[in-house]
N, C-alpha and C. Protein backbone atom coordinates (compact mmCIF):
# COMPACT_ATOMS: atom_id res chain seq x y z
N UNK A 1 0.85 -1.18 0.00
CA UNK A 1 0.00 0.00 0.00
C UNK A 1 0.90 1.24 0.00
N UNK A 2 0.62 2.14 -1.21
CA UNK A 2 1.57 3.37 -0.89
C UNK A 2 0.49 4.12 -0.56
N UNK A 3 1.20 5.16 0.20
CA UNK A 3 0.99 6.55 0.38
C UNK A 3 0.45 7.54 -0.45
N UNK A 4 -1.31 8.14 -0.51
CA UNK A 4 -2.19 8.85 -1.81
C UNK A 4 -0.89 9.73 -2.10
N UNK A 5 -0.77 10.81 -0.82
CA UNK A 5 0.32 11.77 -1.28
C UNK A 5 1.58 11.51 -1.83
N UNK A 6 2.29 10.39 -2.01
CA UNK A 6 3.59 10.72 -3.09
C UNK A 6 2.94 10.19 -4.51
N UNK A 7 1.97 9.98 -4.60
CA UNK A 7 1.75 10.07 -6.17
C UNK A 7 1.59 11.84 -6.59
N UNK A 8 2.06 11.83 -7.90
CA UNK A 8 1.99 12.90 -8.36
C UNK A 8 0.69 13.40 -8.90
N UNK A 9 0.25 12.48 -9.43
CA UNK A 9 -1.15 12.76 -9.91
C UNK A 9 -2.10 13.55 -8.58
N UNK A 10 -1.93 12.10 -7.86
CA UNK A 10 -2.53 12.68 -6.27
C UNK A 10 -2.34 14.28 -6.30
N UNK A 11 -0.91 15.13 -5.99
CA UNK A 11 -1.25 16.35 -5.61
C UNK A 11 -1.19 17.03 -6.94
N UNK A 12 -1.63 17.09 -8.30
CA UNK A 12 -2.04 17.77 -9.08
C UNK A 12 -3.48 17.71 -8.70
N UNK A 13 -4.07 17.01 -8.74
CA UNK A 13 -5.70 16.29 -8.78
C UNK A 13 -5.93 17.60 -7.46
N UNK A 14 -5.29 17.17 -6.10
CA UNK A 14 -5.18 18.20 -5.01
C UNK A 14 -5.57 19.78 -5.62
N UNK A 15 -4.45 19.68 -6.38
CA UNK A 15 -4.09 21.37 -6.64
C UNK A 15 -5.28 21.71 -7.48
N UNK A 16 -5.70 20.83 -8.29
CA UNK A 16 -6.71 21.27 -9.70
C UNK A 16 -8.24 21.29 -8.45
N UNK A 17 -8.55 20.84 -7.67
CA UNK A 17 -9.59 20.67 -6.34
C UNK A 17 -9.70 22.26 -5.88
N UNK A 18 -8.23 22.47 -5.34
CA UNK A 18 -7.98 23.85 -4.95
C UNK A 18 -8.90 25.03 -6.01
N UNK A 19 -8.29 24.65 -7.14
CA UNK A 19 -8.55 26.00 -8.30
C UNK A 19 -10.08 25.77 -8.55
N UNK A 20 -10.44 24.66 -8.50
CA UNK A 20 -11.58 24.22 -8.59
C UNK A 20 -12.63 25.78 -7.55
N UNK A 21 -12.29 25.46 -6.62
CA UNK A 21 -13.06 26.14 -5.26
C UNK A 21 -13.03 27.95 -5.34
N UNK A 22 -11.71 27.89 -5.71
CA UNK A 22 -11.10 29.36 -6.22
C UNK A 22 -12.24 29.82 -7.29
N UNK A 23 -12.37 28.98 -8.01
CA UNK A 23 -13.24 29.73 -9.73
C UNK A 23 -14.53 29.51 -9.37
N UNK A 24 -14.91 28.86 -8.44
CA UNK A 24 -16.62 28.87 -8.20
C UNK A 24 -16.77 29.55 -6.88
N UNK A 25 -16.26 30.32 -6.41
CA UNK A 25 -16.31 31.30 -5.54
C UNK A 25 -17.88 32.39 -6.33
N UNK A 26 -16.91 32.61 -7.19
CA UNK A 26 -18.10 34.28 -7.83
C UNK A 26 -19.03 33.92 -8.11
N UNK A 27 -19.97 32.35 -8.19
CA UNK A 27 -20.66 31.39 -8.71
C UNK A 27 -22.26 32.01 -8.01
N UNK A 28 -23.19 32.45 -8.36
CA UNK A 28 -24.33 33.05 -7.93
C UNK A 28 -24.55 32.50 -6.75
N UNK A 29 -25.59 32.35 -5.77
CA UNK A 29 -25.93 31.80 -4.64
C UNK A 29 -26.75 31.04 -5.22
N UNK A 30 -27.75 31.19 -6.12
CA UNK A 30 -28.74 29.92 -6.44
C UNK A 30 -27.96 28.89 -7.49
N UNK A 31 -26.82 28.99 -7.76
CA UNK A 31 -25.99 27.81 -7.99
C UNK A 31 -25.55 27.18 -7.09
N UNK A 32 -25.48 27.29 -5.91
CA UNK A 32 -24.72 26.64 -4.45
C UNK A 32 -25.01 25.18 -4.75
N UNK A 33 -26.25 24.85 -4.81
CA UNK A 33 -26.56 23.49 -4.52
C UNK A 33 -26.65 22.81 -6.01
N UNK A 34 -26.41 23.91 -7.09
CA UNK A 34 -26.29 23.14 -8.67
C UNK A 34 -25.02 22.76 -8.87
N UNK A 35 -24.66 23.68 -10.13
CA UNK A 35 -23.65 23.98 -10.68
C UNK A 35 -22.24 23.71 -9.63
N UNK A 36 -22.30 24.93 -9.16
CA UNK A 36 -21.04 25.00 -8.45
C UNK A 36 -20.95 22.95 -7.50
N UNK A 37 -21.95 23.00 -6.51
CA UNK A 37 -21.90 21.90 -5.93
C UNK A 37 -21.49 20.87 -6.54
N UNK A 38 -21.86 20.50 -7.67
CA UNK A 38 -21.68 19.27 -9.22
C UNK A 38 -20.16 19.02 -9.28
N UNK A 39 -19.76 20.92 -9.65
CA UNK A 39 -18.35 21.11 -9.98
C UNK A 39 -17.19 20.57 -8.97
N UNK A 40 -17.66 21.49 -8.24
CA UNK A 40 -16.46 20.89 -6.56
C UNK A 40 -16.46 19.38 -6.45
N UNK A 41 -17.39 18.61 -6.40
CA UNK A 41 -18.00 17.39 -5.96
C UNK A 41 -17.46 16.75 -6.48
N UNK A 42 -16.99 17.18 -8.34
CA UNK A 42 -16.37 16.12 -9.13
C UNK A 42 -14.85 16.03 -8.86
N UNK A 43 -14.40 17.25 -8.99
CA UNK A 43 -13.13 18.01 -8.77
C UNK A 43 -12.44 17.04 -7.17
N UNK A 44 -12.96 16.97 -6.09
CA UNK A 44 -12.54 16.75 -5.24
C UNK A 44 -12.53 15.12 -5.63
N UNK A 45 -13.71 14.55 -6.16
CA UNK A 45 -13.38 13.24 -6.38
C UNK A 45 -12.60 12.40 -6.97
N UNK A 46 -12.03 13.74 -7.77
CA UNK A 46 -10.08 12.79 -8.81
C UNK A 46 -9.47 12.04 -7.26
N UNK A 47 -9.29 13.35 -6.65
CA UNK A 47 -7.96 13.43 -5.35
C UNK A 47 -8.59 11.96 -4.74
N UNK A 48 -9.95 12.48 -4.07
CA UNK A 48 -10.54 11.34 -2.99
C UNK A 48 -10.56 9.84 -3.63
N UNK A 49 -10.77 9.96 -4.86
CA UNK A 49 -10.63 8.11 -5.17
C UNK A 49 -9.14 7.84 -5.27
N UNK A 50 -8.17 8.41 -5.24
CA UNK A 50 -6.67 7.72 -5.31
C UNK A 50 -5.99 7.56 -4.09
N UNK A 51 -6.93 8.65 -3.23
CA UNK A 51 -6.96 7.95 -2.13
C UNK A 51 -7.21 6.94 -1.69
N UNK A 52 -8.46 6.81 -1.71
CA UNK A 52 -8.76 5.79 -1.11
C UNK A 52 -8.74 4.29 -1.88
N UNK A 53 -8.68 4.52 -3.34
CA UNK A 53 -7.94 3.05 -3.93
C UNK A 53 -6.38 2.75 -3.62
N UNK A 54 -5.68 3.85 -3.34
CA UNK A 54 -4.21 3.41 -2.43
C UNK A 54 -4.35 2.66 -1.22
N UNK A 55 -5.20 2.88 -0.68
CA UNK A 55 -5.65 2.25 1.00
C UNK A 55 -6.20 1.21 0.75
N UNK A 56 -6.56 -0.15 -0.82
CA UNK A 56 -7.39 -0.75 -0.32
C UNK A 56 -6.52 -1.91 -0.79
N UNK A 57 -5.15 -1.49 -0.60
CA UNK A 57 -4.25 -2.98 -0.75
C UNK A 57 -3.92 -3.66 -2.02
N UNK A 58 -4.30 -3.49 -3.06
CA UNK A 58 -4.49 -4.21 -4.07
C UNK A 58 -4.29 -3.25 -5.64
N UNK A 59 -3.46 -3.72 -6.38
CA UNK A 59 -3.40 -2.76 -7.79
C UNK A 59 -5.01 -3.34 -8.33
N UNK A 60 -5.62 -4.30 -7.94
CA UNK A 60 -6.72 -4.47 -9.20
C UNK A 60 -7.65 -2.94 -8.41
N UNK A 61 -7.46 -3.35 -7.22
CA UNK A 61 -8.53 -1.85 -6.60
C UNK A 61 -8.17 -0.54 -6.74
N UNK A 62 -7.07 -0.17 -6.26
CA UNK A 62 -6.41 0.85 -6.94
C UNK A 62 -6.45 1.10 -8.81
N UNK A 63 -6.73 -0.21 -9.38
CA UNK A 63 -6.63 0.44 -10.87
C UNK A 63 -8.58 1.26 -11.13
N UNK A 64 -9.45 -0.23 -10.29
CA UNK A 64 -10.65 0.25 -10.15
C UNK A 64 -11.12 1.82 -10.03
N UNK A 65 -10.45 2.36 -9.12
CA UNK A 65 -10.52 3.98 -8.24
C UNK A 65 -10.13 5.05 -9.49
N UNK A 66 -9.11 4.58 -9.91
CA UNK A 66 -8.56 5.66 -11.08
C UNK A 66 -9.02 5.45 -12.09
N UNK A 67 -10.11 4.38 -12.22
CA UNK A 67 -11.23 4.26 -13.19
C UNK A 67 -12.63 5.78 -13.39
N UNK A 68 -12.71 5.26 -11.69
CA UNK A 68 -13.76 6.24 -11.39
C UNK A 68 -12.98 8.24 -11.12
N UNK A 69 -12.21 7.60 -10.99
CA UNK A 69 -11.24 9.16 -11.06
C UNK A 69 -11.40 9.80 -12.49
N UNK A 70 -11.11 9.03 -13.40
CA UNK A 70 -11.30 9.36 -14.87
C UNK A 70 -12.36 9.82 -15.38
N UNK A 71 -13.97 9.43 -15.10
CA UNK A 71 -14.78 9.96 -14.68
C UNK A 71 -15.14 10.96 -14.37
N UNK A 72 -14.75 11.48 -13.59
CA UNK A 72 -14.87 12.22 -12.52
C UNK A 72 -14.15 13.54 -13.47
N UNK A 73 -13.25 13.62 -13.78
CA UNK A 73 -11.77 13.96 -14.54
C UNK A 73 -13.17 14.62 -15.64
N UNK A 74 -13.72 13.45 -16.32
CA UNK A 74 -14.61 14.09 -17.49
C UNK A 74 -15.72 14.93 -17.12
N UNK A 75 -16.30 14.40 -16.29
CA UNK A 75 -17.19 15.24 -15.86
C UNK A 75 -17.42 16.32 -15.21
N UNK A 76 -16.02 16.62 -14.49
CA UNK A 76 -15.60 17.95 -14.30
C UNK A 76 -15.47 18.92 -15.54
N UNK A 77 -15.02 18.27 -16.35
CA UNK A 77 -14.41 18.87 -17.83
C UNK A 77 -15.88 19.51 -18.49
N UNK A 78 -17.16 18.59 -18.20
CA UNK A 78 -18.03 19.24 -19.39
C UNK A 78 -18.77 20.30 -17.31
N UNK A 79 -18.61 20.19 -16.43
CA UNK A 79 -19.46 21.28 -16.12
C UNK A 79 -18.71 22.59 -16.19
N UNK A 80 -17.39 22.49 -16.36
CA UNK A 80 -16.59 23.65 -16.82
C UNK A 80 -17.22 24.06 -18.25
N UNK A 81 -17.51 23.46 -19.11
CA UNK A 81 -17.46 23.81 -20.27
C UNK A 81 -18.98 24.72 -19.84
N UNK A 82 -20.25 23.97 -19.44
CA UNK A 82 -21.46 23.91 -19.01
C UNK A 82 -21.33 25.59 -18.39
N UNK A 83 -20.35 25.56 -17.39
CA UNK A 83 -20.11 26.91 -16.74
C UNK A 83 -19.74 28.43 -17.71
N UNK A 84 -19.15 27.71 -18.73
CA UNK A 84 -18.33 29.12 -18.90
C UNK A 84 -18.92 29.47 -20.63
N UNK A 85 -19.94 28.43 -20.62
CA UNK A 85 -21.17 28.56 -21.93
C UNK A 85 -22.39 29.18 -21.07
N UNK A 86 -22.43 29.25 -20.01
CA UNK A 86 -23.61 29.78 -19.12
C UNK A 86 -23.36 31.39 -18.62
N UNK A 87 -22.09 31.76 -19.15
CA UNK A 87 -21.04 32.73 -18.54
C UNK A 87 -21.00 33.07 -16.94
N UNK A 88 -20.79 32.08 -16.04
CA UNK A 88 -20.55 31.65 -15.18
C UNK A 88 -19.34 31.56 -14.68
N UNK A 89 -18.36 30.94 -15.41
CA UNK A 89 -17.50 30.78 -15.51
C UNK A 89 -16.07 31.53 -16.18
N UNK A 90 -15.26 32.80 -15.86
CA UNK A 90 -14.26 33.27 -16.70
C UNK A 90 -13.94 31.82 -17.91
N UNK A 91 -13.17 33.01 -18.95
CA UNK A 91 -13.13 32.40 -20.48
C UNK A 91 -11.21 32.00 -19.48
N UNK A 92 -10.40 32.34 -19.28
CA UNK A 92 -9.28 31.98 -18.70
C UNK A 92 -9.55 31.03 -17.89
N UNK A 93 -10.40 31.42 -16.56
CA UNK A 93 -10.30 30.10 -15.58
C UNK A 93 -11.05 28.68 -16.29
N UNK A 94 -12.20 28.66 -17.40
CA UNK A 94 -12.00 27.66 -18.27
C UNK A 94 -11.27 27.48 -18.53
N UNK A 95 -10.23 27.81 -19.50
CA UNK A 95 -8.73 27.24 -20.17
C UNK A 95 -7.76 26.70 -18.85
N UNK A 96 -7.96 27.27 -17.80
CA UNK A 96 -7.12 27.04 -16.98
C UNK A 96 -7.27 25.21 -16.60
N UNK A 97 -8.62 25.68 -16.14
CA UNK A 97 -9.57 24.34 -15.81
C UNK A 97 -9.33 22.95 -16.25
N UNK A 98 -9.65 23.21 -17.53
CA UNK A 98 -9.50 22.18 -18.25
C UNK A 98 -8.32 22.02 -19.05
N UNK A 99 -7.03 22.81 -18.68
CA UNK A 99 -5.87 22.25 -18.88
C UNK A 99 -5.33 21.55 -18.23
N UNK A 100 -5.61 21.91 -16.56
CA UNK A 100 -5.50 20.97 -16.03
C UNK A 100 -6.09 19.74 -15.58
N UNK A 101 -7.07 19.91 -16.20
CA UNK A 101 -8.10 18.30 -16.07
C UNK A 101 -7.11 17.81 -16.95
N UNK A 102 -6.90 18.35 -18.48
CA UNK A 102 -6.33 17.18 -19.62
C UNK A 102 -4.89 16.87 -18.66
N UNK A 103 -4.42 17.35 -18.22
CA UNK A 103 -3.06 16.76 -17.67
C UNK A 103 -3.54 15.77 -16.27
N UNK A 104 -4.31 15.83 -15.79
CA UNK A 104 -4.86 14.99 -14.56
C UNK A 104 -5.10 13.34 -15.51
N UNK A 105 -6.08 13.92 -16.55
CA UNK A 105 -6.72 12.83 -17.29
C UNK A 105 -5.32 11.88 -17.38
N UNK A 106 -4.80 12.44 -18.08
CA UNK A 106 -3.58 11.77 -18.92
C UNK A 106 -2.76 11.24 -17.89
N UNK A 107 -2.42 11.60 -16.51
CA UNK A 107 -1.54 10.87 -15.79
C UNK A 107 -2.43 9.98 -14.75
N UNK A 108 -4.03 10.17 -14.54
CA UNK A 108 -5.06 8.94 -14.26
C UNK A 108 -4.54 7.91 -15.22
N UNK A 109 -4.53 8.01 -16.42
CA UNK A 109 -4.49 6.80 -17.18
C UNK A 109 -3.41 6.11 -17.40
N UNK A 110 -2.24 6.47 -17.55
CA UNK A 110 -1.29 6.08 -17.46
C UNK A 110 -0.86 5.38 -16.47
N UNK A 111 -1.44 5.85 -15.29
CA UNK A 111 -1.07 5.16 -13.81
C UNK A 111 -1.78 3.91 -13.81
N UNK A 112 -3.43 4.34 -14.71
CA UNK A 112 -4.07 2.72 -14.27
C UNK A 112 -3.62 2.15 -15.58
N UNK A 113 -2.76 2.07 -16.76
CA UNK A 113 -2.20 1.41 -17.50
C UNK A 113 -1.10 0.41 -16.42
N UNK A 114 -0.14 1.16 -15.93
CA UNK A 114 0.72 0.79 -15.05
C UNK A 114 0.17 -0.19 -13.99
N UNK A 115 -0.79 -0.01 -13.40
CA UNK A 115 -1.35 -0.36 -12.25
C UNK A 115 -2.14 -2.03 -12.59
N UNK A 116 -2.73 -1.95 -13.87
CA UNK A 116 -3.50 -3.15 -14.28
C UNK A 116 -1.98 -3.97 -14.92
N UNK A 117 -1.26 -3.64 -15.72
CA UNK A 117 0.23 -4.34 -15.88
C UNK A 117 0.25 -4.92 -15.06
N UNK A 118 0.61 -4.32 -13.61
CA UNK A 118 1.45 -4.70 -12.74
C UNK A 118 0.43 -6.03 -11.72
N UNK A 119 -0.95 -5.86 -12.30
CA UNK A 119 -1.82 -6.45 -11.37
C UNK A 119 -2.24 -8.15 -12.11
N UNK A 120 -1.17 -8.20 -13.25
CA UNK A 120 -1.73 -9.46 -13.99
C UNK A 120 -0.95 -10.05 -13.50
């Protein structure tokens, strides 16, 4: 079992959570429980599933988690898009957003490439 925090992905996923919270700040009040809520919810769930598929002993479970991380990864991606087509969202902190989703995406997958390898 390693440790969520020395994966790298782990504290990008972290950091992209952070910016996440940062850009839905200015987010109306009757978005609280939509939009914004959706957004954060997904955002935090990259970080929280590599967590907790690190803790459950096993690369097949751990590859499972960064399954649903990936997910998560996308579906963050379209309420950004959702946000900043609603103008909700700055035209920068989109680009920002979802630059760093595509770099989250890409090192989710790679890891569960690695992870299912290593689990045959």
């Amino acid at each position: 079992m390693k440790d969520y925090r020395n994966y790298e992905v782990w504290k990008k996923s972290h950091t992209l959570a952070l910016k996440v919270y940062k850009a839905t700040r200015p987010f109306p009040p009757e978005e609280r429980y939509g939009l914004t809520s959706q957004l954060r919810r997904a955002a935090v769930s990259m970080a929280a599933n590599i967590a907790e598929g690190s803790g459950r002993g096993s690369d097949r479970e751990l590859g499972r988690f960064l399954s649903i991380a990936i997910g998560s990864a996308n579906e963050a991606e379209y309420y950004c898009l959702l946000a900043k087509d609603l103008g909700l969202l700055k035209l920068q902190d989109h680009d920002d957003l979802t630059g760093a989703l595509a770099e989250v995406r890409r090192m989710l997958s790679a890891l569960a490439r690695r992870v299912r390898g290593s689990a045959c």
